[in-house]
N, C-alpha and C. Protein backbone atom coordinates (compact mmCIF):
# COMPACT_ATOMS: atom_id res chain seq x y z
N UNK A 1 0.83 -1.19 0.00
CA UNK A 1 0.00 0.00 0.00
C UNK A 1 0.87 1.25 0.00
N UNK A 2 1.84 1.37 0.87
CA UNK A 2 2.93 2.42 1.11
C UNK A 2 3.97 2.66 -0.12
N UNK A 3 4.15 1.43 -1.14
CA UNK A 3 4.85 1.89 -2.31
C UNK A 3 3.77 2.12 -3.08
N UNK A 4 2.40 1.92 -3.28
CA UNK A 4 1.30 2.41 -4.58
C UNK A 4 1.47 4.10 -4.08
N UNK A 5 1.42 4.82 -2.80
CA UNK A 5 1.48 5.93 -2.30
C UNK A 5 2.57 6.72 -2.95
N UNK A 6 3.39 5.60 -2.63
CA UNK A 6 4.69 6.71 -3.57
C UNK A 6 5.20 6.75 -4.43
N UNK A 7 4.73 5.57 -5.36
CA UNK A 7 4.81 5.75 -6.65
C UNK A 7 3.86 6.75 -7.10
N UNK A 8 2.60 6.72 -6.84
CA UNK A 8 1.56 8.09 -7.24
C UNK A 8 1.93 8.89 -6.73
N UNK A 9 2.89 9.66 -5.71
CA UNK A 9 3.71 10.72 -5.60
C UNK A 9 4.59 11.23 -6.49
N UNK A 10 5.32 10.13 -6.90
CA UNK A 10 6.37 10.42 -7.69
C UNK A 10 5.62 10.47 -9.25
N UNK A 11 4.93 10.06 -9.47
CA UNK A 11 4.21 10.13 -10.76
C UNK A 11 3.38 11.71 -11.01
N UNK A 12 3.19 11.77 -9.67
CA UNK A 12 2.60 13.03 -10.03
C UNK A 12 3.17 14.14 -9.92
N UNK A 13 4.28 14.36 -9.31
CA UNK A 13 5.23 15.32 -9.20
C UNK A 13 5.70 15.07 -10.52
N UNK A 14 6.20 14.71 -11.43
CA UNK A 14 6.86 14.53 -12.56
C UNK A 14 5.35 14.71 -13.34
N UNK A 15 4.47 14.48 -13.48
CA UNK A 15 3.54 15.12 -14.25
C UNK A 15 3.52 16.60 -13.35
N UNK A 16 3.44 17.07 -13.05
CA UNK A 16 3.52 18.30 -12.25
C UNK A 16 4.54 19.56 -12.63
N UNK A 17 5.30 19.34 -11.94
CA UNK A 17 6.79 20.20 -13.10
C UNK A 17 6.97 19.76 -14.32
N UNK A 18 6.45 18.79 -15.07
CA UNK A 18 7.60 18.56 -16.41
C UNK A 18 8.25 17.48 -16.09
N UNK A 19 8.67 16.82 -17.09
CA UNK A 19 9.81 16.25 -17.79
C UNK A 19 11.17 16.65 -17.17
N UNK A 20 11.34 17.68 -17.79
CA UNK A 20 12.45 18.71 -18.39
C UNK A 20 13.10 19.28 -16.40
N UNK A 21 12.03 19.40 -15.58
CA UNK A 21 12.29 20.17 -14.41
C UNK A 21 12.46 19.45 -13.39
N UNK A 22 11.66 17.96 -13.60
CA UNK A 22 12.31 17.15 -12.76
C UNK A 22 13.35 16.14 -12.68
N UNK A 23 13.66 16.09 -14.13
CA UNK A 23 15.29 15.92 -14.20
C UNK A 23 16.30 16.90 -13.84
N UNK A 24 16.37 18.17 -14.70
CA UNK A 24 17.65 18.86 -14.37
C UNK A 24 17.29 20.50 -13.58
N UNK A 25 15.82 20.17 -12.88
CA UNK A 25 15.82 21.36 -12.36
C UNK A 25 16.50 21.44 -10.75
N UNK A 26 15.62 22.49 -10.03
CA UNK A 26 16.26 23.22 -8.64
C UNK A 26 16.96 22.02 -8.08
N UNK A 27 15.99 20.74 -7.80
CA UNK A 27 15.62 19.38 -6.96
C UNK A 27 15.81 18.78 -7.30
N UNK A 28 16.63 18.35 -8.96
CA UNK A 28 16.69 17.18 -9.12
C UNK A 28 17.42 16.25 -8.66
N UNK A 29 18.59 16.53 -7.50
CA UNK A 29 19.18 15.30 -6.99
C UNK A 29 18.43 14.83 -5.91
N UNK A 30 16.89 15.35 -5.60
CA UNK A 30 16.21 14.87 -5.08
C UNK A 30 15.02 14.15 -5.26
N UNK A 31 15.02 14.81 -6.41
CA UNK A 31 14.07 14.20 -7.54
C UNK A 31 14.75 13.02 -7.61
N UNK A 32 15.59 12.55 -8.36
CA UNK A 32 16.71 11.25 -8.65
C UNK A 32 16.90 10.70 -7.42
N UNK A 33 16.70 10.92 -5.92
CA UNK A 33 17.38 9.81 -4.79
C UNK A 33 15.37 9.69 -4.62
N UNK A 34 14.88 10.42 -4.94
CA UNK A 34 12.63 9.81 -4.93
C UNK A 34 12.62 9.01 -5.47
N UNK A 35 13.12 8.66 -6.99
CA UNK A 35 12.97 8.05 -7.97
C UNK A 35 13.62 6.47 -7.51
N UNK A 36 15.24 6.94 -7.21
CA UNK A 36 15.69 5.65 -7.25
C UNK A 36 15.19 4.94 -6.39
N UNK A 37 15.02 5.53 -5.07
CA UNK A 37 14.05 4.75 -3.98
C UNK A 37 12.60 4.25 -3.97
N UNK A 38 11.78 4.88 -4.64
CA UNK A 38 10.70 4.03 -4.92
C UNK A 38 10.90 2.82 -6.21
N UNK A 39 11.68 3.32 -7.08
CA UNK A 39 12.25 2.58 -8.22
C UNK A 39 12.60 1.06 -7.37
N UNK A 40 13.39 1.12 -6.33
CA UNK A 40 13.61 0.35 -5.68
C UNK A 40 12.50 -0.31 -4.44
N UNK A 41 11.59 -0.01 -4.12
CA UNK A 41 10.97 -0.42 -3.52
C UNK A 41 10.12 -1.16 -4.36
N UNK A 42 9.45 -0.77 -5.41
CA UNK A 42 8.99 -1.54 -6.18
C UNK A 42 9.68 -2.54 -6.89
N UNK A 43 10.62 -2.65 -6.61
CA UNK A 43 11.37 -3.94 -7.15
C UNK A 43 11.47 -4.86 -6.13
N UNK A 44 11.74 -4.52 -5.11
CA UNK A 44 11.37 -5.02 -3.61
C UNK A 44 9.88 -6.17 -3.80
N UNK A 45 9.17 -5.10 -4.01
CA UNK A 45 7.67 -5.59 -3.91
C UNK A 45 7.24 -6.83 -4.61
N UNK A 46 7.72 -6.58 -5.82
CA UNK A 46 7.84 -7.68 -7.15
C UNK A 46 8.50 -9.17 -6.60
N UNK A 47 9.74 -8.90 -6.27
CA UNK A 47 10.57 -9.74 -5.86
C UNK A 47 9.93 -10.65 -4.63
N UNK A 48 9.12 -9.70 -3.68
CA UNK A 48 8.81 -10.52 -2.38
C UNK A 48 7.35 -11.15 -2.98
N UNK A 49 6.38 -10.45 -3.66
CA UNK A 49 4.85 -11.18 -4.34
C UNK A 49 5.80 -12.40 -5.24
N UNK A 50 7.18 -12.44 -5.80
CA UNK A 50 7.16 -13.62 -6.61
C UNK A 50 7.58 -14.96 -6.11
N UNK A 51 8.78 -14.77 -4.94
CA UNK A 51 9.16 -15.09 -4.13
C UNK A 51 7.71 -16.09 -3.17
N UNK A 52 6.76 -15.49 -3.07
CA UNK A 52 5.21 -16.09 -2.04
C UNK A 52 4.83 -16.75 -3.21
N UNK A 53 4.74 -16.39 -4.21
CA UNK A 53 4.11 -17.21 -5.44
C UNK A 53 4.72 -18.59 -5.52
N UNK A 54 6.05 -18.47 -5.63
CA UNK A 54 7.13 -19.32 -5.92
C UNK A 54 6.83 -20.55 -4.60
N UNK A 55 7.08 -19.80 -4.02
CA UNK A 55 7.48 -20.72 -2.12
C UNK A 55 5.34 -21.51 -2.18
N UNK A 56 4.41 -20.79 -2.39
CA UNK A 56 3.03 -21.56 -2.27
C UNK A 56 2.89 -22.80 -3.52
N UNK A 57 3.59 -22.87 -4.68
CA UNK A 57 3.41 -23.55 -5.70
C UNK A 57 5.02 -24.29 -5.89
N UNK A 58 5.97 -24.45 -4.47
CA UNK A 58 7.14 -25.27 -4.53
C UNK A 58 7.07 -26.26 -4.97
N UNK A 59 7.43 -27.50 -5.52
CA UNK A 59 7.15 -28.51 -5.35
C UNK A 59 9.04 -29.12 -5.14
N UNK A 60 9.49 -28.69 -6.87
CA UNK A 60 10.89 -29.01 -6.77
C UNK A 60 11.93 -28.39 -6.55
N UNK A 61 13.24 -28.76 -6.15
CA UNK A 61 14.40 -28.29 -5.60
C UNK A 61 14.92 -27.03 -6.47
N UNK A 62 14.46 -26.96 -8.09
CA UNK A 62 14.55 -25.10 -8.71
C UNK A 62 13.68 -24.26 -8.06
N UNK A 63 12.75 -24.73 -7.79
CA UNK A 63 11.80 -23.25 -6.53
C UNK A 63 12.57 -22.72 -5.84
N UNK A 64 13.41 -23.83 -4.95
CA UNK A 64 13.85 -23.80 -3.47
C UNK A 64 15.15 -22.54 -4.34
N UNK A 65 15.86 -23.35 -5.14
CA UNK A 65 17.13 -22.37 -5.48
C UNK A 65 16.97 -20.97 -5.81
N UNK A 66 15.83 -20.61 -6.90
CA UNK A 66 15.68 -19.44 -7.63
C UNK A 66 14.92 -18.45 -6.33
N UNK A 67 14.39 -18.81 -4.97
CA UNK A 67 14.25 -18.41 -3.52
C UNK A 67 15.03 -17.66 -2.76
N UNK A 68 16.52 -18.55 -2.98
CA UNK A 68 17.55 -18.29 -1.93
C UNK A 68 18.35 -17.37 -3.08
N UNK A 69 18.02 -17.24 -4.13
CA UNK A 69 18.42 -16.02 -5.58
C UNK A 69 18.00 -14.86 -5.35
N UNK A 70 16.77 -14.83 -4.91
CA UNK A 70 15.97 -13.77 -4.03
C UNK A 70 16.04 -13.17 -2.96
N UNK A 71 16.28 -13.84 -1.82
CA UNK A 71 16.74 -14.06 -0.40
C UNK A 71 18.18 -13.11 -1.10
N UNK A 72 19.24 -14.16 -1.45
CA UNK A 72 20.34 -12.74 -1.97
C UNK A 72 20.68 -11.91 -2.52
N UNK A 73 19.86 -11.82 -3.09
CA UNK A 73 19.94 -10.21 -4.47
C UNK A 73 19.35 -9.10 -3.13
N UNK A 74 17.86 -10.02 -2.39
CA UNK A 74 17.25 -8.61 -1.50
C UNK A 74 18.62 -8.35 0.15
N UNK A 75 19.12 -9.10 0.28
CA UNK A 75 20.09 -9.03 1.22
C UNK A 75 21.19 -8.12 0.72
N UNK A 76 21.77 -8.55 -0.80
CA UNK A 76 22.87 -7.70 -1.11
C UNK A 76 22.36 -5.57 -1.40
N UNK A 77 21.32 -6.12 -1.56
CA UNK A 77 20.56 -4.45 -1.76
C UNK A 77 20.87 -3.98 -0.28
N UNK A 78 20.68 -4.41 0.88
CA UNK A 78 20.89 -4.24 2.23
C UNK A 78 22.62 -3.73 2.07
N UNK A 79 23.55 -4.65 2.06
CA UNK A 79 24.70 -3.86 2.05
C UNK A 79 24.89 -2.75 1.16
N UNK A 80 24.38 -2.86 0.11
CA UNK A 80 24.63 -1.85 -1.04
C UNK A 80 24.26 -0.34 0.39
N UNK A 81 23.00 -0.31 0.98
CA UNK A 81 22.81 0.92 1.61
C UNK A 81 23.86 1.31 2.55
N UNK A 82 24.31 0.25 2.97
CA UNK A 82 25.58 0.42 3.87
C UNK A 82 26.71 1.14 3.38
N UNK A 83 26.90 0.12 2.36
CA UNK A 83 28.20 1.16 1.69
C UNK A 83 27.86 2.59 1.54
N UNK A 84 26.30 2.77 1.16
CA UNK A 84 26.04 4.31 1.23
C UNK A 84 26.34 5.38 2.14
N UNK A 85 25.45 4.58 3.43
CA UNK A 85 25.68 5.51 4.72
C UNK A 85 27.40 5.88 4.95
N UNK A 86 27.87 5.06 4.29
CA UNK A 86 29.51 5.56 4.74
C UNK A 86 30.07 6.62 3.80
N UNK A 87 29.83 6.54 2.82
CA UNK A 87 29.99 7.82 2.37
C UNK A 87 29.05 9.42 2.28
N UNK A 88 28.17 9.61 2.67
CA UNK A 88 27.43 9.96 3.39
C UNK A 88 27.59 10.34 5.11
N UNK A 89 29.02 10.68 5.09
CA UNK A 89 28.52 10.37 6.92
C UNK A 89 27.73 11.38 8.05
N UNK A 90 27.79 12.65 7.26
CA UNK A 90 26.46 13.52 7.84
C UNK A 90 25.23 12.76 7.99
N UNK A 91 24.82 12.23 6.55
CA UNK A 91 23.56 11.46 6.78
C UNK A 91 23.43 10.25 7.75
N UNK A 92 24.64 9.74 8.12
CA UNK A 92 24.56 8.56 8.76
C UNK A 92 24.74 9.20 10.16
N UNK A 93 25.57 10.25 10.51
CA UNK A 93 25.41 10.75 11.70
C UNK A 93 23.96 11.06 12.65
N UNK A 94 23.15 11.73 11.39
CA UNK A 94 21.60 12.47 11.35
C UNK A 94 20.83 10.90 11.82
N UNK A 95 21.00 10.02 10.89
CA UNK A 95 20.24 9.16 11.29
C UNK A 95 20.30 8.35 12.50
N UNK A 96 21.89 8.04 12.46
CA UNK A 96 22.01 6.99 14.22
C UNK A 96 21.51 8.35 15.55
N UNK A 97 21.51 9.69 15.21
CA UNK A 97 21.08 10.62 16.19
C UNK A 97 19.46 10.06 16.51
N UNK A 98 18.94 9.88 15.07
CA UNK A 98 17.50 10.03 15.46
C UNK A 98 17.30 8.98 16.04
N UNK A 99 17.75 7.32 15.65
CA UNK A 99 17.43 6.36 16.23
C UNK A 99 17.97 6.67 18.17
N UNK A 100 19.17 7.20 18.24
CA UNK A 100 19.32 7.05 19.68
C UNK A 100 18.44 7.48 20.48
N UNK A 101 17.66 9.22 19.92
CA UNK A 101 17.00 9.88 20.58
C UNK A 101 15.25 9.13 20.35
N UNK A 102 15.20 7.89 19.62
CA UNK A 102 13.61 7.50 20.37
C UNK A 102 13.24 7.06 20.93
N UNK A 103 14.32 6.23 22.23
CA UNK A 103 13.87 5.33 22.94
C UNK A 103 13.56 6.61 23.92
N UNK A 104 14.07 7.61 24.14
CA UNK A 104 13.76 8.88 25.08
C UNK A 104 12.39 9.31 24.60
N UNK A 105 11.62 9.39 23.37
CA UNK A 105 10.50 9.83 23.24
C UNK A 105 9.43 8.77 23.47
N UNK A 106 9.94 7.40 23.78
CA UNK A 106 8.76 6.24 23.67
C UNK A 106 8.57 6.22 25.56
């Protein structure tokens, strides 16, 4: 439900400015980290509905493999963010701040 949300965000912001403005305008390296991230979540999504498809209609040992193909492509996407936060380390600073400071707001 939360990626149909933001894909119709992102769809409509790009019908909204243009083409032309949400590639190379004010925002677009924010435009481009919207994009790649829902881009990516919906691949997410795909992967985990095919993955339930796959795993309810198993029978033979290629289910089981083309699974654990899945299982590691969505795991290696996990480090891929890692390597991010490290170059990034403002952002990674910003973020381990916020996680420390919610056990104080819960």
């Amino acid at each position: 439900v939360l990626v149909f949300i933001f894909v119709t965000e992102t769809i409509l912001k790009l019908l909204a400015v243009g083409c032309n403005e949400f590639w190379k305008g004010e925002e677009c390296l924010w435009n481009g980290f919207d994009f790649v991230i829902v881009s990516l979540s919906v691949a997410e999504t795909i992967i985990d509905w095919l993955a339930q498809s796959m795993s309810s209609s198993a029978d033979g040992s290629n289910s089981f493999r083309i699974m654990r193909a899945l299982r590691l492509a969505r795991t290696l996407r996990g480090v891929r963010l890692i390597r991010v936060f490290r170059y990034f380390s403002a952002l990674r600073g910003l973020i381990l701040s916020i996680f420390s400071t919610m056990g104080s707001l819960l």
